[in-house]
C-alpha atoms as a PDB file:
ATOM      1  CA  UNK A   1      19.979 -31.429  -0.010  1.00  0.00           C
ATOM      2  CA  UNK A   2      18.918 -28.156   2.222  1.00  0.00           C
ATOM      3  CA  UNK A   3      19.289 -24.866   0.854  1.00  0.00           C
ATOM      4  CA  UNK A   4      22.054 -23.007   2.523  1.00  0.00           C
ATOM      5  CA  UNK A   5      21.447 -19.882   4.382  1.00  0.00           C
ATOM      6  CA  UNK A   6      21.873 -16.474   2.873  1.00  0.00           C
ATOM      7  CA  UNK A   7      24.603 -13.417   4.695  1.00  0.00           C
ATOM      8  CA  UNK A   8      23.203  -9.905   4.727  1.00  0.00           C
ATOM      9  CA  UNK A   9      25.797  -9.165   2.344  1.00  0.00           C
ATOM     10  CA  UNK A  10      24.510 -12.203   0.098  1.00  0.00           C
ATOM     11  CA  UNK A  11      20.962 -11.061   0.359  1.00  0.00           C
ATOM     12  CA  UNK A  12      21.788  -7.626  -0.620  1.00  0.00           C
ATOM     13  CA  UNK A  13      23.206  -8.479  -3.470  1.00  0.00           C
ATOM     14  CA  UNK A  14      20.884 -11.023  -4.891  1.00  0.00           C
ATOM     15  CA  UNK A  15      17.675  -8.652  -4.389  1.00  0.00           C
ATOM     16  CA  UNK A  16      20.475  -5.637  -5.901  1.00  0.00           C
ATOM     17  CA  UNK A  17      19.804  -2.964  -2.517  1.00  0.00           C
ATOM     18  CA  UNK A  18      22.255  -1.960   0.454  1.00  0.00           C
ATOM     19  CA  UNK A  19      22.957  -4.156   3.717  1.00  0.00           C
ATOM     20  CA  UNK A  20      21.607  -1.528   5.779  1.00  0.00           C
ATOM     21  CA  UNK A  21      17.763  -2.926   4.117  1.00  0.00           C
ATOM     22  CA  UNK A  22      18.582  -5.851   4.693  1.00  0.00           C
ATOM     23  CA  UNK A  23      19.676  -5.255   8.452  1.00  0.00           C
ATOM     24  CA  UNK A  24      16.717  -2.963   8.739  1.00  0.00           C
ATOM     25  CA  UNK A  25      13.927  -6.365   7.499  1.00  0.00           C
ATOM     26  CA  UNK A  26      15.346  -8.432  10.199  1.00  0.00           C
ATOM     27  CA  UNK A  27      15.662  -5.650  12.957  1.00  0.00           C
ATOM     28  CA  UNK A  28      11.451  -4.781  12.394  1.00  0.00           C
ATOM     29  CA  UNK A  29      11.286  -8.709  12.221  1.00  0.00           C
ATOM     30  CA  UNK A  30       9.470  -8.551   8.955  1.00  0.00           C
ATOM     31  CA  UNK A  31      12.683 -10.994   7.892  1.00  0.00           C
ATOM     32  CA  UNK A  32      13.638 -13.827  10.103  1.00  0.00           C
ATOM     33  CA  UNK A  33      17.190 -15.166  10.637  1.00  0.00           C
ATOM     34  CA  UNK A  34      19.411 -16.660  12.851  1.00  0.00           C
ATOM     35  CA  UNK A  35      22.838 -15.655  14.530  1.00  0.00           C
ATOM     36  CA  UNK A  36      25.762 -17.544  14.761  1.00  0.00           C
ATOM     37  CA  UNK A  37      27.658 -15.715  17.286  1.00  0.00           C
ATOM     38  CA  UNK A  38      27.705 -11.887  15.493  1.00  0.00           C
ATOM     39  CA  UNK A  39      27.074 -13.470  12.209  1.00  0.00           C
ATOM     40  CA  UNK A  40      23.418 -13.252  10.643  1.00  0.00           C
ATOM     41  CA  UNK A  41      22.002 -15.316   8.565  1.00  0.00           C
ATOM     42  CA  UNK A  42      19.160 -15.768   6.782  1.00  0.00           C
ATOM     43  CA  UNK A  43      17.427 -18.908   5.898  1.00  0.00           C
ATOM     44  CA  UNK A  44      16.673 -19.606   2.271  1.00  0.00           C
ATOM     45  CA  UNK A  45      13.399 -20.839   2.699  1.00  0.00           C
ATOM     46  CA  UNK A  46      12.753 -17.445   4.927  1.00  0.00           C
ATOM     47  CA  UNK A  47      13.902 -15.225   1.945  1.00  0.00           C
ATOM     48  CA  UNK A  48      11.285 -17.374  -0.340  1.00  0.00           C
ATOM     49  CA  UNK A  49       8.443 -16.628   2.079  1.00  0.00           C
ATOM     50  CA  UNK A  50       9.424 -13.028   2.094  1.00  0.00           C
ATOM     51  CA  UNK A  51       9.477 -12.788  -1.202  1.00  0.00           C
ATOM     52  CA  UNK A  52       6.415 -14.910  -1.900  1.00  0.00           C
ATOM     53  CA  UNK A  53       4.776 -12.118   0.624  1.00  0.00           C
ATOM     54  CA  UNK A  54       5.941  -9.325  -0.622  1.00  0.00           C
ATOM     55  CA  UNK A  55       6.324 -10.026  -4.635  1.00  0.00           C
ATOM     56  CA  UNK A  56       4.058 -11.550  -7.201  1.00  0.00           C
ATOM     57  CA  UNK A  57       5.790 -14.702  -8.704  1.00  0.00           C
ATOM     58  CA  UNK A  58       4.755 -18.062 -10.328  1.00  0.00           C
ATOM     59  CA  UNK A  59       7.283 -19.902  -8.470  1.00  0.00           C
ATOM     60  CA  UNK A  60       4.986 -18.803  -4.845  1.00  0.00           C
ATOM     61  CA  UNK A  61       2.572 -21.295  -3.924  1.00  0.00           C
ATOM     62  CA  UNK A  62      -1.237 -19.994  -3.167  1.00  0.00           C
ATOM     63  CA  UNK A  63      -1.031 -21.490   0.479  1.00  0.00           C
ATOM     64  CA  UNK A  64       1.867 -20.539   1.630  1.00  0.00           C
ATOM     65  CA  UNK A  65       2.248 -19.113   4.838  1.00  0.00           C
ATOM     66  CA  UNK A  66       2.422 -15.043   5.648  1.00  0.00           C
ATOM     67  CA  UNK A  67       2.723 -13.296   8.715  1.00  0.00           C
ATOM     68  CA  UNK A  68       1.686 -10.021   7.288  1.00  0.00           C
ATOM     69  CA  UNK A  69      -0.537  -8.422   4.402  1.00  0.00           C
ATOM     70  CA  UNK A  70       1.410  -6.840   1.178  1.00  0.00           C
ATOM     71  CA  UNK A  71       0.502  -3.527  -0.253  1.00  0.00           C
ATOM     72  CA  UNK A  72      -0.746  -3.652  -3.388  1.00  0.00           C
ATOM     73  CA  UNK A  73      -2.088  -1.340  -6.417  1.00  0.00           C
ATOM     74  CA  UNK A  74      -4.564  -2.490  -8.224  1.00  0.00           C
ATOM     75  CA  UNK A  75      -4.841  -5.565  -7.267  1.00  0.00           C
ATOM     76  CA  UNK A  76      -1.268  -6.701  -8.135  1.00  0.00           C
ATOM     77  CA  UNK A  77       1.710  -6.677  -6.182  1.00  0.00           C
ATOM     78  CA  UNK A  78       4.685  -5.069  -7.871  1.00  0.00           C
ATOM     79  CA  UNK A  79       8.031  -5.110  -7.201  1.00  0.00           C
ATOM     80  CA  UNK A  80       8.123  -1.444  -5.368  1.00  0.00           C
ATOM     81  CA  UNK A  81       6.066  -3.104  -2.650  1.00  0.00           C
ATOM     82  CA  UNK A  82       8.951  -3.899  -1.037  1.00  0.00           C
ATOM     83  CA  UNK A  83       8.619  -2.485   2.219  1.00  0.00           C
ATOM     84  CA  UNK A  84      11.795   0.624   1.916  1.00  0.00           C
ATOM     85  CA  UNK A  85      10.903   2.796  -0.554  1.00  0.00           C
ATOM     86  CA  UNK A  86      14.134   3.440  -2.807  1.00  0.00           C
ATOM     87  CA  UNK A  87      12.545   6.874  -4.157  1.00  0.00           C
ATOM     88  CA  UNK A  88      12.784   7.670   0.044  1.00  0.00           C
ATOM     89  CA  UNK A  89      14.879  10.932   0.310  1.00  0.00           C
ATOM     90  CA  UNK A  90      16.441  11.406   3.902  1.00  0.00           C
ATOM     91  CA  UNK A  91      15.724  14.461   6.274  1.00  0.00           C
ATOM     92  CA  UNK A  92      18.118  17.339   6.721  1.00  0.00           C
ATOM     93  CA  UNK A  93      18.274  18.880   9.389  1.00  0.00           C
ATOM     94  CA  UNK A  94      17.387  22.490   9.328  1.00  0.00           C
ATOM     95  CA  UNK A  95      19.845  25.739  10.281  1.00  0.00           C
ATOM     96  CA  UNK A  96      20.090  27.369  13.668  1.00  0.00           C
ATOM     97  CA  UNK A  97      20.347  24.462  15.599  1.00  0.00           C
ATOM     98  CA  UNK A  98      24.055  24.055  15.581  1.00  0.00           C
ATOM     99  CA  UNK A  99      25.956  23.565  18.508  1.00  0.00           C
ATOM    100  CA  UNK A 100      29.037  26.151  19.360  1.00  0.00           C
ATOM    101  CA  UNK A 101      32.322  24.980  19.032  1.00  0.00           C
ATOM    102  CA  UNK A 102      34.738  23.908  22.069  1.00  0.00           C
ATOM    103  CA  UNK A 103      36.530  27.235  20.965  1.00  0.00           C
ATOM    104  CA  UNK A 104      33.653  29.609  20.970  1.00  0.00           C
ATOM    105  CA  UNK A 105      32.576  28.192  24.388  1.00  0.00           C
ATOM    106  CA  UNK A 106      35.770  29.297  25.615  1.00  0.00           C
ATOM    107  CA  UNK A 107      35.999  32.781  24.155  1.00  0.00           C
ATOM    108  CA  UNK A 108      32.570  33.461  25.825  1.00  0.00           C
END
């Protein structure tokens, strides 16, 4: 029987992060998938070669295929070598670029 393909949402929830990862793997094309129409999906045996890549495991064969190197400490991969950091704060933008408003473009 042939694994059935995974949804972003799906994904998400099995390796516990946000869509918007998920969406961002297979935008950089470090995940591959396929679209039906707008839908994504993403191949089971894709998410074990990711993973395989990407995470030490038991279950991973030694010979199986990768597309790219993992990062690793130590010489052992570890599950924050996923490649989003969650510890990643965003960028605020700083003060005194703002934009007037439509109102103070009129009064002046």
């Amino acid at each position: 029987m042939t694994a059935r393909a995974f949804t972003v949402a799906s994904l998400a929830n099995e390796w516990d992060c946000s869509e918007g990862v998920i969406r961002k793997l297979v935008a950089t094309g470090e995940l591959g998938c396929f679209r039906l129409g707008t839908l994504i999906r993403i191949p089971a045996e894709e998410v074990r070669r990711f993973e395989c890549q990407n995470l030490q495991s038991s279950d991973c064969a030694e010979n199986t295929p990768s597309s790219g190197a993992t990062r690793q400490e130590s010489g052992v991969a570890t599950a924050s070598t996923l490649p989003i950091d969650p510890q990643r704060k965003r960028r605020r933008a700083t003060g005194g670029g703002a934009k007037p408003t439509q109102q103070e473009r009129w009064a002046g």
